[in-house]
N, C-alpha and C. Protein backbone atom coordinates (compact mmCIF):
# COMPACT_ATOMS: atom_id res chain seq x y z
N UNK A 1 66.19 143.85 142.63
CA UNK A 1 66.52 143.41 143.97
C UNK A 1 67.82 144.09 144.40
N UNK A 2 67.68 145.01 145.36
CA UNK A 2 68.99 146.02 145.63
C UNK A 2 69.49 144.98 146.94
N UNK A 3 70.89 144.60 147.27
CA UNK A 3 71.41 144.36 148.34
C UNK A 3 71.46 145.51 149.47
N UNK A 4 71.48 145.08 150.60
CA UNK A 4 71.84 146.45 151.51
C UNK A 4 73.54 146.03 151.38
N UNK A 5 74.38 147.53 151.65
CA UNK A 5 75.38 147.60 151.68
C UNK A 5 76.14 147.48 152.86
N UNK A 6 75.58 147.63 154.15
CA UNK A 6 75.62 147.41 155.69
C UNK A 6 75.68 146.29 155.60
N UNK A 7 75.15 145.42 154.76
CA UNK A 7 75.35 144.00 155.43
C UNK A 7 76.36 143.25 154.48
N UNK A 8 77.08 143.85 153.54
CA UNK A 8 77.74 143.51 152.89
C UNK A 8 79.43 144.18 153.58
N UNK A 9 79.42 144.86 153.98
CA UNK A 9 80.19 145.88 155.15
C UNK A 9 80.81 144.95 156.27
N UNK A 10 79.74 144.30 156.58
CA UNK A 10 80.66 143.42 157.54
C UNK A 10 81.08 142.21 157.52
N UNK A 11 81.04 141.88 156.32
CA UNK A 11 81.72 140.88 155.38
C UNK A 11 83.03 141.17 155.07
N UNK A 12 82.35 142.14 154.41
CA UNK A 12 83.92 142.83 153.20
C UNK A 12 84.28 143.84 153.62
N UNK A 13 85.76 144.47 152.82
CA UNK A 13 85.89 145.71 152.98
C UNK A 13 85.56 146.31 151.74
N UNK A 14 84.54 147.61 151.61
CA UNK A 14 84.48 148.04 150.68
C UNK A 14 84.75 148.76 150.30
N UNK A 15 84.99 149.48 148.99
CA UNK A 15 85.91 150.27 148.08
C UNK A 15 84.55 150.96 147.01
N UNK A 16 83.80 152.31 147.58
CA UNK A 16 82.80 152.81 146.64
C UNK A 16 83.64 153.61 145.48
N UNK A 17 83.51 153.25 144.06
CA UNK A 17 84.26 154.05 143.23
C UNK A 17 82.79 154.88 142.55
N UNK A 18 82.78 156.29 142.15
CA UNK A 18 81.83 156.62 141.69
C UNK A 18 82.36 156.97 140.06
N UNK A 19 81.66 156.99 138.98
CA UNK A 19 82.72 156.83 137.57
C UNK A 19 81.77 158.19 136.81
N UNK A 20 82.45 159.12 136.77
CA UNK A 20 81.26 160.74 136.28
C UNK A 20 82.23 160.74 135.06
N UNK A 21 81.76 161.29 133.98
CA UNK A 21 82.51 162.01 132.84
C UNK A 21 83.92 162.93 133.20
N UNK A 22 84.23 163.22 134.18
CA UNK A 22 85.63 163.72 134.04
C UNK A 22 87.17 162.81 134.91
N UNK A 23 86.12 161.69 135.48
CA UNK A 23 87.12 160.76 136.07
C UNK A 23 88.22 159.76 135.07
N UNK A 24 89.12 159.64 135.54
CA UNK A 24 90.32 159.28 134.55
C UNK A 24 90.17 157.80 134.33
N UNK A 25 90.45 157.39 133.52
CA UNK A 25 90.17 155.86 133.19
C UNK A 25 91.05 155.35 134.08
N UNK A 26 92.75 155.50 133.74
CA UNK A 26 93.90 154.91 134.58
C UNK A 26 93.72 155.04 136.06
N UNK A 27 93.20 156.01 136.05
CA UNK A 27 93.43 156.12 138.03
C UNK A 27 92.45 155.39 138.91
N UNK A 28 91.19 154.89 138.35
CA UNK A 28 90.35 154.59 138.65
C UNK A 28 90.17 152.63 138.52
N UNK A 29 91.03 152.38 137.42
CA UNK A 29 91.29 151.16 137.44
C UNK A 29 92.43 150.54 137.92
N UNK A 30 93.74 151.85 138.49
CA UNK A 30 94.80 151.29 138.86
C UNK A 30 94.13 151.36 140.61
N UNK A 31 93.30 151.62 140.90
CA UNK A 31 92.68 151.62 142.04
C UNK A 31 91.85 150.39 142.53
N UNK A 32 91.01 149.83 141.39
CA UNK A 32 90.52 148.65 141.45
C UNK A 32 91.66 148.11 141.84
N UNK A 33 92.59 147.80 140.85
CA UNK A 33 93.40 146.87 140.89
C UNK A 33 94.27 146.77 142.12
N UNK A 34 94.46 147.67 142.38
CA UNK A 34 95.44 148.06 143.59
C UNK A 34 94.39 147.48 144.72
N UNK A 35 93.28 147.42 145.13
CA UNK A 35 92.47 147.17 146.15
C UNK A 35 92.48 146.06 145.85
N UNK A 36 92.27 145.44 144.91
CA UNK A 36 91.75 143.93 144.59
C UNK A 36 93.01 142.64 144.81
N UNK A 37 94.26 143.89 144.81
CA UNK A 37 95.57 142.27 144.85
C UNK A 37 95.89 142.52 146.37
N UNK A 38 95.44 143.08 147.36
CA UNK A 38 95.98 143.20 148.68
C UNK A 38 95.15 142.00 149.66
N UNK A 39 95.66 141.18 150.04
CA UNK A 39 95.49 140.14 150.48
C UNK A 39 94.60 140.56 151.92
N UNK A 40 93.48 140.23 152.02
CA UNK A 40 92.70 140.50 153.26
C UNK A 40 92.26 139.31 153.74
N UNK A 41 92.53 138.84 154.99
CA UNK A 41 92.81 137.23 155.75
C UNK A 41 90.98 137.50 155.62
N UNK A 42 90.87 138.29 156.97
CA UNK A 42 89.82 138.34 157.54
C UNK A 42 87.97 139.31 156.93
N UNK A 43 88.95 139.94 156.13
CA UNK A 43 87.43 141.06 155.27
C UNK A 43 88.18 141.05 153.94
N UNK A 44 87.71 140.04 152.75
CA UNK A 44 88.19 140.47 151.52
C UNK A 44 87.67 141.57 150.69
N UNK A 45 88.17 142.21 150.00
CA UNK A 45 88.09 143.43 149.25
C UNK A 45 86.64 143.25 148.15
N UNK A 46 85.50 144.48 148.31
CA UNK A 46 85.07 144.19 147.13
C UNK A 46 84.78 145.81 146.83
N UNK A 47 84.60 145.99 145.54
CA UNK A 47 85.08 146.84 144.74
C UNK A 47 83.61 147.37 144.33
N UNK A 48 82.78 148.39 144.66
CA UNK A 48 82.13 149.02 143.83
C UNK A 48 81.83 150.01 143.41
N UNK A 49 81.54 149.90 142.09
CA UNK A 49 81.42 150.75 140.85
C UNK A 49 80.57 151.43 139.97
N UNK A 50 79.81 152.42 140.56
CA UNK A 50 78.46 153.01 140.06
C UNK A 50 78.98 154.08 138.65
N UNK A 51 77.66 154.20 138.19
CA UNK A 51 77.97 154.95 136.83
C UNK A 51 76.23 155.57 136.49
N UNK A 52 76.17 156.56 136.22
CA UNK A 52 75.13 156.76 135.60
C UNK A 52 75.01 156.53 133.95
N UNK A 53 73.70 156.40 133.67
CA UNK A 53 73.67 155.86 131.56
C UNK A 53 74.67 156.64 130.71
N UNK A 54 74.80 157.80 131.63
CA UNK A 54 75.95 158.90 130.03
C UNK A 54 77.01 158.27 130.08
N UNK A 55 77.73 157.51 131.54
CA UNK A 55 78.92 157.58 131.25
C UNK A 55 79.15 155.86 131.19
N UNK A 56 78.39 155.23 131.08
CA UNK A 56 78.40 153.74 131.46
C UNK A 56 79.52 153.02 130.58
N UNK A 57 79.64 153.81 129.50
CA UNK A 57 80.74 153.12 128.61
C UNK A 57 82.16 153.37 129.32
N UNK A 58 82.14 154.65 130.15
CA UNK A 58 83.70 154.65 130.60
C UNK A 58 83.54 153.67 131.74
N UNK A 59 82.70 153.71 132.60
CA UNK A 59 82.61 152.49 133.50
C UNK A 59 82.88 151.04 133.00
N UNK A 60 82.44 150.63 131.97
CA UNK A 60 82.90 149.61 131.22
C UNK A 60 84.29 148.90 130.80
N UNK A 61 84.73 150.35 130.59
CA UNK A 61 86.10 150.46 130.08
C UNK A 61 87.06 150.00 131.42
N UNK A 62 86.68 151.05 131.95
CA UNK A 62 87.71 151.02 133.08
C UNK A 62 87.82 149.63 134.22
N UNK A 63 86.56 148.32 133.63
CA UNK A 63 86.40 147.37 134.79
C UNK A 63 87.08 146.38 134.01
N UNK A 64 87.03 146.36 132.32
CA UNK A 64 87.89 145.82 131.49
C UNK A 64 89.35 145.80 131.17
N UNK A 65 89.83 147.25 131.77
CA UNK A 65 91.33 147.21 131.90
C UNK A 65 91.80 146.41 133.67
N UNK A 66 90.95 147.04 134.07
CA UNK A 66 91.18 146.78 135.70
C UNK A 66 91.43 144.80 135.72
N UNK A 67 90.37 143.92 135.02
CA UNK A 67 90.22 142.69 134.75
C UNK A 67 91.51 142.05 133.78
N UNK A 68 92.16 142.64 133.13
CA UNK A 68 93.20 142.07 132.20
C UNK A 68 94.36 142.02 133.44
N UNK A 69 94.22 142.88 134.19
CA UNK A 69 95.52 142.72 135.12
C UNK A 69 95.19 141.95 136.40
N UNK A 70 94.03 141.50 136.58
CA UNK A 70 94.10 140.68 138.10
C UNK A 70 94.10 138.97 137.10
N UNK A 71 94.84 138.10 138.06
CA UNK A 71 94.52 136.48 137.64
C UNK A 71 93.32 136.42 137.75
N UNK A 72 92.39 136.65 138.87
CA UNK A 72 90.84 136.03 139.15
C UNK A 72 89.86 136.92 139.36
N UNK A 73 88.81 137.33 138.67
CA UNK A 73 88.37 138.31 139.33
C UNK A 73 86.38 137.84 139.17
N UNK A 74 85.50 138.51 140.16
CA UNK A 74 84.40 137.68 140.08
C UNK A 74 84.07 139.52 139.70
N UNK A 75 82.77 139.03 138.70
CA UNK A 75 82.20 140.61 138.69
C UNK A 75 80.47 139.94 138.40
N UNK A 76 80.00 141.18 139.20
CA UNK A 76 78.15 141.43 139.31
C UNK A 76 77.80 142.55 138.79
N UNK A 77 76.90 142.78 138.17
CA UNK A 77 76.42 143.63 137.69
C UNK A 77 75.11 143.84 137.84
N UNK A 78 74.71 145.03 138.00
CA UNK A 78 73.22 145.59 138.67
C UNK A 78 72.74 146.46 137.78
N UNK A 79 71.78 146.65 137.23
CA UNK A 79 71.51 147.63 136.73
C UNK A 79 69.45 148.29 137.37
N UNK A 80 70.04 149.65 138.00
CA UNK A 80 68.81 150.11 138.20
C UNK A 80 68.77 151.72 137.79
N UNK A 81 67.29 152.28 138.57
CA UNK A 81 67.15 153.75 138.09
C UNK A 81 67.04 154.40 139.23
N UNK A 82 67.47 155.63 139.08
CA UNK A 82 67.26 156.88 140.05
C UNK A 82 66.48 157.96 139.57
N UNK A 83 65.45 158.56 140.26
CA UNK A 83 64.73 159.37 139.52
C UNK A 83 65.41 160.62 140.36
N UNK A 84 65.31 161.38 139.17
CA UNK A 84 66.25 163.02 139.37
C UNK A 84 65.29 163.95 138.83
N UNK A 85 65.26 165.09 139.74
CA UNK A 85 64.60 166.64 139.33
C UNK A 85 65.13 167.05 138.10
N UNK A 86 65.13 167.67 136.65
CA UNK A 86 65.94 168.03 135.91
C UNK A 86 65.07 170.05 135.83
N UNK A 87 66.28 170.45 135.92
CA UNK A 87 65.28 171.84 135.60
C UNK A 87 66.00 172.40 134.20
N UNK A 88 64.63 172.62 133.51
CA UNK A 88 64.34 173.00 131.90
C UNK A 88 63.96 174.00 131.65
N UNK A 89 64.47 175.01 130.73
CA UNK A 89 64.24 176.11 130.58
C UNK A 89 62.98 175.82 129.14
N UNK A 90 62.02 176.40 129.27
CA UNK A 90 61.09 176.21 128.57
C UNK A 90 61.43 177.06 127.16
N UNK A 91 61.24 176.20 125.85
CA UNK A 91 61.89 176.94 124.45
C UNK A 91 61.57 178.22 124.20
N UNK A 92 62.27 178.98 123.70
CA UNK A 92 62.10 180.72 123.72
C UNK A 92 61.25 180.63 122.22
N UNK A 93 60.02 181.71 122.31
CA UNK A 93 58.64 181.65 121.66
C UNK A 93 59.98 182.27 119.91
N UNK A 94 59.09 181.61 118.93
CA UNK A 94 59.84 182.27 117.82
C UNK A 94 59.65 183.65 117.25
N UNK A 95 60.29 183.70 116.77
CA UNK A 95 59.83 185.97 116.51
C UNK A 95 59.43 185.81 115.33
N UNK A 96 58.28 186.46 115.46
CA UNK A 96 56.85 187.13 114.35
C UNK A 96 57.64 187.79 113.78
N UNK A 97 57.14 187.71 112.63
CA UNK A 97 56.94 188.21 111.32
C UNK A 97 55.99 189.50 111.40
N UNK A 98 56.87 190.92 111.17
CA UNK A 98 55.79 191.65 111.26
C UNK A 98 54.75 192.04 110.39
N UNK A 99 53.61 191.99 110.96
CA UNK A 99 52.73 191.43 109.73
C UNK A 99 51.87 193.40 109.28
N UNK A 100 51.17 193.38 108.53
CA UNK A 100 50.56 195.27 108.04
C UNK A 100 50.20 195.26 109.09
N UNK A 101 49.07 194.67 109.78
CA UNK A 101 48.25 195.24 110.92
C UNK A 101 49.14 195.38 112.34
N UNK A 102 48.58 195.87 113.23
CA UNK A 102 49.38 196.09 114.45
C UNK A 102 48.18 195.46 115.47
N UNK A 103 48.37 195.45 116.94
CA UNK A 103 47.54 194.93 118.17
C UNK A 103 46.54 195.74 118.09
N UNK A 104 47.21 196.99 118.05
CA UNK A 104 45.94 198.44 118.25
C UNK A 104 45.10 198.67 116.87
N UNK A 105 45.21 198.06 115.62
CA UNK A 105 44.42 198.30 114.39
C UNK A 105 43.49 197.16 114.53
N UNK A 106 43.57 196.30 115.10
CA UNK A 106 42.67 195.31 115.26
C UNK A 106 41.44 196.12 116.64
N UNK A 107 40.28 196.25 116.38
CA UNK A 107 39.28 196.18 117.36
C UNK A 107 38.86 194.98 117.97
N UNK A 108 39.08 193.74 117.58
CA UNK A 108 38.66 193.20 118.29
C UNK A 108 39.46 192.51 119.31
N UNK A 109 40.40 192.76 119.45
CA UNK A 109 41.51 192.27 120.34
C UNK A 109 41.49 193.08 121.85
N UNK A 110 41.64 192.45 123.06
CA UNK A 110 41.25 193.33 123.98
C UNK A 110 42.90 193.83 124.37
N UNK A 111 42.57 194.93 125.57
CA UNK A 111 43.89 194.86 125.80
C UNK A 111 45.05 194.41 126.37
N UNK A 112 44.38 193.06 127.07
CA UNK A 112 45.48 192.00 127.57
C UNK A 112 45.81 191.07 126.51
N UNK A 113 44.96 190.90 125.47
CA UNK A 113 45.50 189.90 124.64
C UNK A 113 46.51 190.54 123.48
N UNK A 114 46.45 192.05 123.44
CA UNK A 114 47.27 192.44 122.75
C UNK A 114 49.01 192.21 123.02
N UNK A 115 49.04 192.27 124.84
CA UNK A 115 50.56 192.14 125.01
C UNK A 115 50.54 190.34 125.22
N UNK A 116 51.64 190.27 125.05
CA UNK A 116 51.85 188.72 125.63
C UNK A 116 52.70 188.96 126.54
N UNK A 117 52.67 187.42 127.72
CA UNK A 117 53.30 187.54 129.05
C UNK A 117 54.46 187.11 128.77
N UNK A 118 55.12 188.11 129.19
CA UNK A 118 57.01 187.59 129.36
C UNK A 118 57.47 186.67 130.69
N UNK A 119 56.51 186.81 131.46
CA UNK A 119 56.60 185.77 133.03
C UNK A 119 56.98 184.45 132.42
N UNK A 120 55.79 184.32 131.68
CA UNK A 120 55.72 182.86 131.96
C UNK A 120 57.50 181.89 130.99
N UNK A 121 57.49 182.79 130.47
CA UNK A 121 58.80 182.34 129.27
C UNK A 121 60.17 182.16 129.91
N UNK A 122 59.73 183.15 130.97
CA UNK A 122 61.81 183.29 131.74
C UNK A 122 61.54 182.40 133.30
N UNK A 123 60.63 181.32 133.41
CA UNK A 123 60.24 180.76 134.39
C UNK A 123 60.92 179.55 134.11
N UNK A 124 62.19 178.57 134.45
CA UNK A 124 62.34 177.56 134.54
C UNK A 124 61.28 176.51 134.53
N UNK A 125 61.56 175.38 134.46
CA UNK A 125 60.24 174.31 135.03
C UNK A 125 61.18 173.17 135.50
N UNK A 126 60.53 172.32 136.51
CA UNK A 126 61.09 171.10 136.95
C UNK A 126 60.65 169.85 136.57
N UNK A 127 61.54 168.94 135.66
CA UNK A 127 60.92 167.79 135.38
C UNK A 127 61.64 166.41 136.09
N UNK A 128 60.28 165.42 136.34
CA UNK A 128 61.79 164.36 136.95
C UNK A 128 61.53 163.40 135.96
N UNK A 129 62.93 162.78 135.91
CA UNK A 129 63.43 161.55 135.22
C UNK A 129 64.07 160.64 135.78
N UNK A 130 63.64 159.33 135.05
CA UNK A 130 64.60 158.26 135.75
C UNK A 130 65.78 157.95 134.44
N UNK A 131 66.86 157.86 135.86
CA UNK A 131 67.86 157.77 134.93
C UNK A 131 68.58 156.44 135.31
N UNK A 132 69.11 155.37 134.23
CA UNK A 132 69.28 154.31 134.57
C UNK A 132 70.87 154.77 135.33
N UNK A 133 71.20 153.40 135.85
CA UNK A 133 72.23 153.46 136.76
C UNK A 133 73.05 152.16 136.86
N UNK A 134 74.14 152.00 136.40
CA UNK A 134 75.05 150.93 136.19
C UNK A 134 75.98 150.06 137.48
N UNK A 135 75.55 149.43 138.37
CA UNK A 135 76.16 149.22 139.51
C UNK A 135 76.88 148.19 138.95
N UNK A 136 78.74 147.78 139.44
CA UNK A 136 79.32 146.64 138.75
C UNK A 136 80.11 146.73 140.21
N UNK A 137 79.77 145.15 140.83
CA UNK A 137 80.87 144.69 141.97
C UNK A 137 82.24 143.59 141.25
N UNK A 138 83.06 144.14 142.18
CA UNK A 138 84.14 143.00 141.70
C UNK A 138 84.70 142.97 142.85
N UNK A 139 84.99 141.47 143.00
CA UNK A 139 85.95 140.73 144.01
C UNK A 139 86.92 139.88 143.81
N UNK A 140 87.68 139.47 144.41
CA UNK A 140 88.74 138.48 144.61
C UNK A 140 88.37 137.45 144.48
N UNK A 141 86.86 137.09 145.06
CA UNK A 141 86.17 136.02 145.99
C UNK A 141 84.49 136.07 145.15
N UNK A 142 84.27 134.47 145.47
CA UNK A 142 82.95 134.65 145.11
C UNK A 142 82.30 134.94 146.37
N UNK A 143 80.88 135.98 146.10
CA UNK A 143 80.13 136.45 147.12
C UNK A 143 78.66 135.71 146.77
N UNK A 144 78.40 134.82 147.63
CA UNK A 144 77.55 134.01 147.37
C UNK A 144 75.96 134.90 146.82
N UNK A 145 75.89 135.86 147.62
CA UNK A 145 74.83 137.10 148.08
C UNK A 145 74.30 137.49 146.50
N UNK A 146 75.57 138.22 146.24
CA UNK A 146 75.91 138.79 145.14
C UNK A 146 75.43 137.96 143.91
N UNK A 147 75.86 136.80 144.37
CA UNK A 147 75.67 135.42 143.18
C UNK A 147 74.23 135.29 142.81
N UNK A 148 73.87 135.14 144.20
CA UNK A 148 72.05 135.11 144.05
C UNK A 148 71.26 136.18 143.32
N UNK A 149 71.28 137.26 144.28
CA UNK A 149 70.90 138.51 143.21
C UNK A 149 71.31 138.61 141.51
N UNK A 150 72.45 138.85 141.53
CA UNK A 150 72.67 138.82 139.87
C UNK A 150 73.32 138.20 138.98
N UNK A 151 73.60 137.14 139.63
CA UNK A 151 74.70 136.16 138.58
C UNK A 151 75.77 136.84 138.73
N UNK A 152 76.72 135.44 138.57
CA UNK A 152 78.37 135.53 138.61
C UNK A 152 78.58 136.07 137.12
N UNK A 153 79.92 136.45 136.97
CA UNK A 153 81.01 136.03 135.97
C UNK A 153 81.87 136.08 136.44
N UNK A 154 83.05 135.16 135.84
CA UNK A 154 83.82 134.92 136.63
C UNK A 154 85.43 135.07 135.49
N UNK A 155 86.02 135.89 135.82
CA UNK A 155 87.42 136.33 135.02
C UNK A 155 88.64 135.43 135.40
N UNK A 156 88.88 134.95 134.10
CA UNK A 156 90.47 134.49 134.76
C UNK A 156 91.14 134.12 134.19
N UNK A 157 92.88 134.91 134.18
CA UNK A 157 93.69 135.16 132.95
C UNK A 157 94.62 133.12 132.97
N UNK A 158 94.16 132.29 133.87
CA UNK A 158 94.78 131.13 133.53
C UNK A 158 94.14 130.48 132.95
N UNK A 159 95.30 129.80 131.65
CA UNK A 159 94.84 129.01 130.31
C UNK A 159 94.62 127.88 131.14
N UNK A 160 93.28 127.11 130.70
CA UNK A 160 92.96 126.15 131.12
C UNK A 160 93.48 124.19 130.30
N UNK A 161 94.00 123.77 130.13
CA UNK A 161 94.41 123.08 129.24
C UNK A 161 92.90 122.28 128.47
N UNK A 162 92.84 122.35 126.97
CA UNK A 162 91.91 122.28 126.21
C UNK A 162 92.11 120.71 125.66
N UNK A 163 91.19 119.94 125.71
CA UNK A 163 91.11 118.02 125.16
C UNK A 163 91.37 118.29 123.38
N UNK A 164 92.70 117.66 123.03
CA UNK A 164 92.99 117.32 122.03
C UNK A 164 92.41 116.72 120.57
């Protein structure tokens, strides 16, 4: 169940972070964080955080540091797929063994089957895949929306006093 983001837009203000293998852990969570403590009367801040499967662990990382430094923080988590073209170079044929006979000592071999096609080997190919996809919202605030679709959790660095 995907939310539309338009309608979450005029609720909130939103903050798209995208998280690829060369993005920095610190900058990316001092960014959460930085969006998440600025007090918004009228559109509170929500924070999201896509990742594709390779890098989902730094996405992880970085929503876990971002969370040690806010008092309250609500986080959702989505997980879906995107299907992507991948283009594959098809495996290069292994090299023969040269064997006594040759193409031309054989009679019964014609003369197209003697050469083999080099076309087909240096031809890319296109395959698609789905690749999973890590969506993680975080807010200030609970988002009821959000709640429905994927369940709360709910962060928060105050000790609660525990029955004796």
């Amino acid at each position: 169940m995907a939310l539309d983001h338009a309608v979450l837009a005029q609720t909130y203000t939103i903050t798209n972070l995208n998280v690829a293998s060369g993005s920095q852990i610190s900058q990316r969570a001092a960014t959460i964080i930085a969006t998440l403590k600025r007090h918004h009367a009228d559109k509170p801040a929500l924070v999201i955080l896509t990742a594709k499967a390779p890098v989902a662990n730094k996405l992880i990382s970085i929503v876990e540091i971002a969370k040690r430094e806010l008092s309250t923080c609500y986080q959702y988590n989505a997980l879906s797929h995107l299907t992507t073209e991948i283009t594959t170079r098809p495996p290069s044929a292994p090299a023969r063994q040269p064997d006594d006979t040759t193409a031309t000592d054989d009679p019964q071999l014609s003369d197209d089957e003697a050469f083999e096609s080099m076309h087909a080997a240096q031809t890319p190919s296109t395959t698609k895949r789905n690749v999973s996809v890590l969506t993680i919202y975080l807010s200030s605030i609970s988002i009821r929306d959000l709640k429905l679709a994927y369940g709360e959790q709910i962060h928060s660095t105050t000790t609660s006093s525990l029955p004796s």
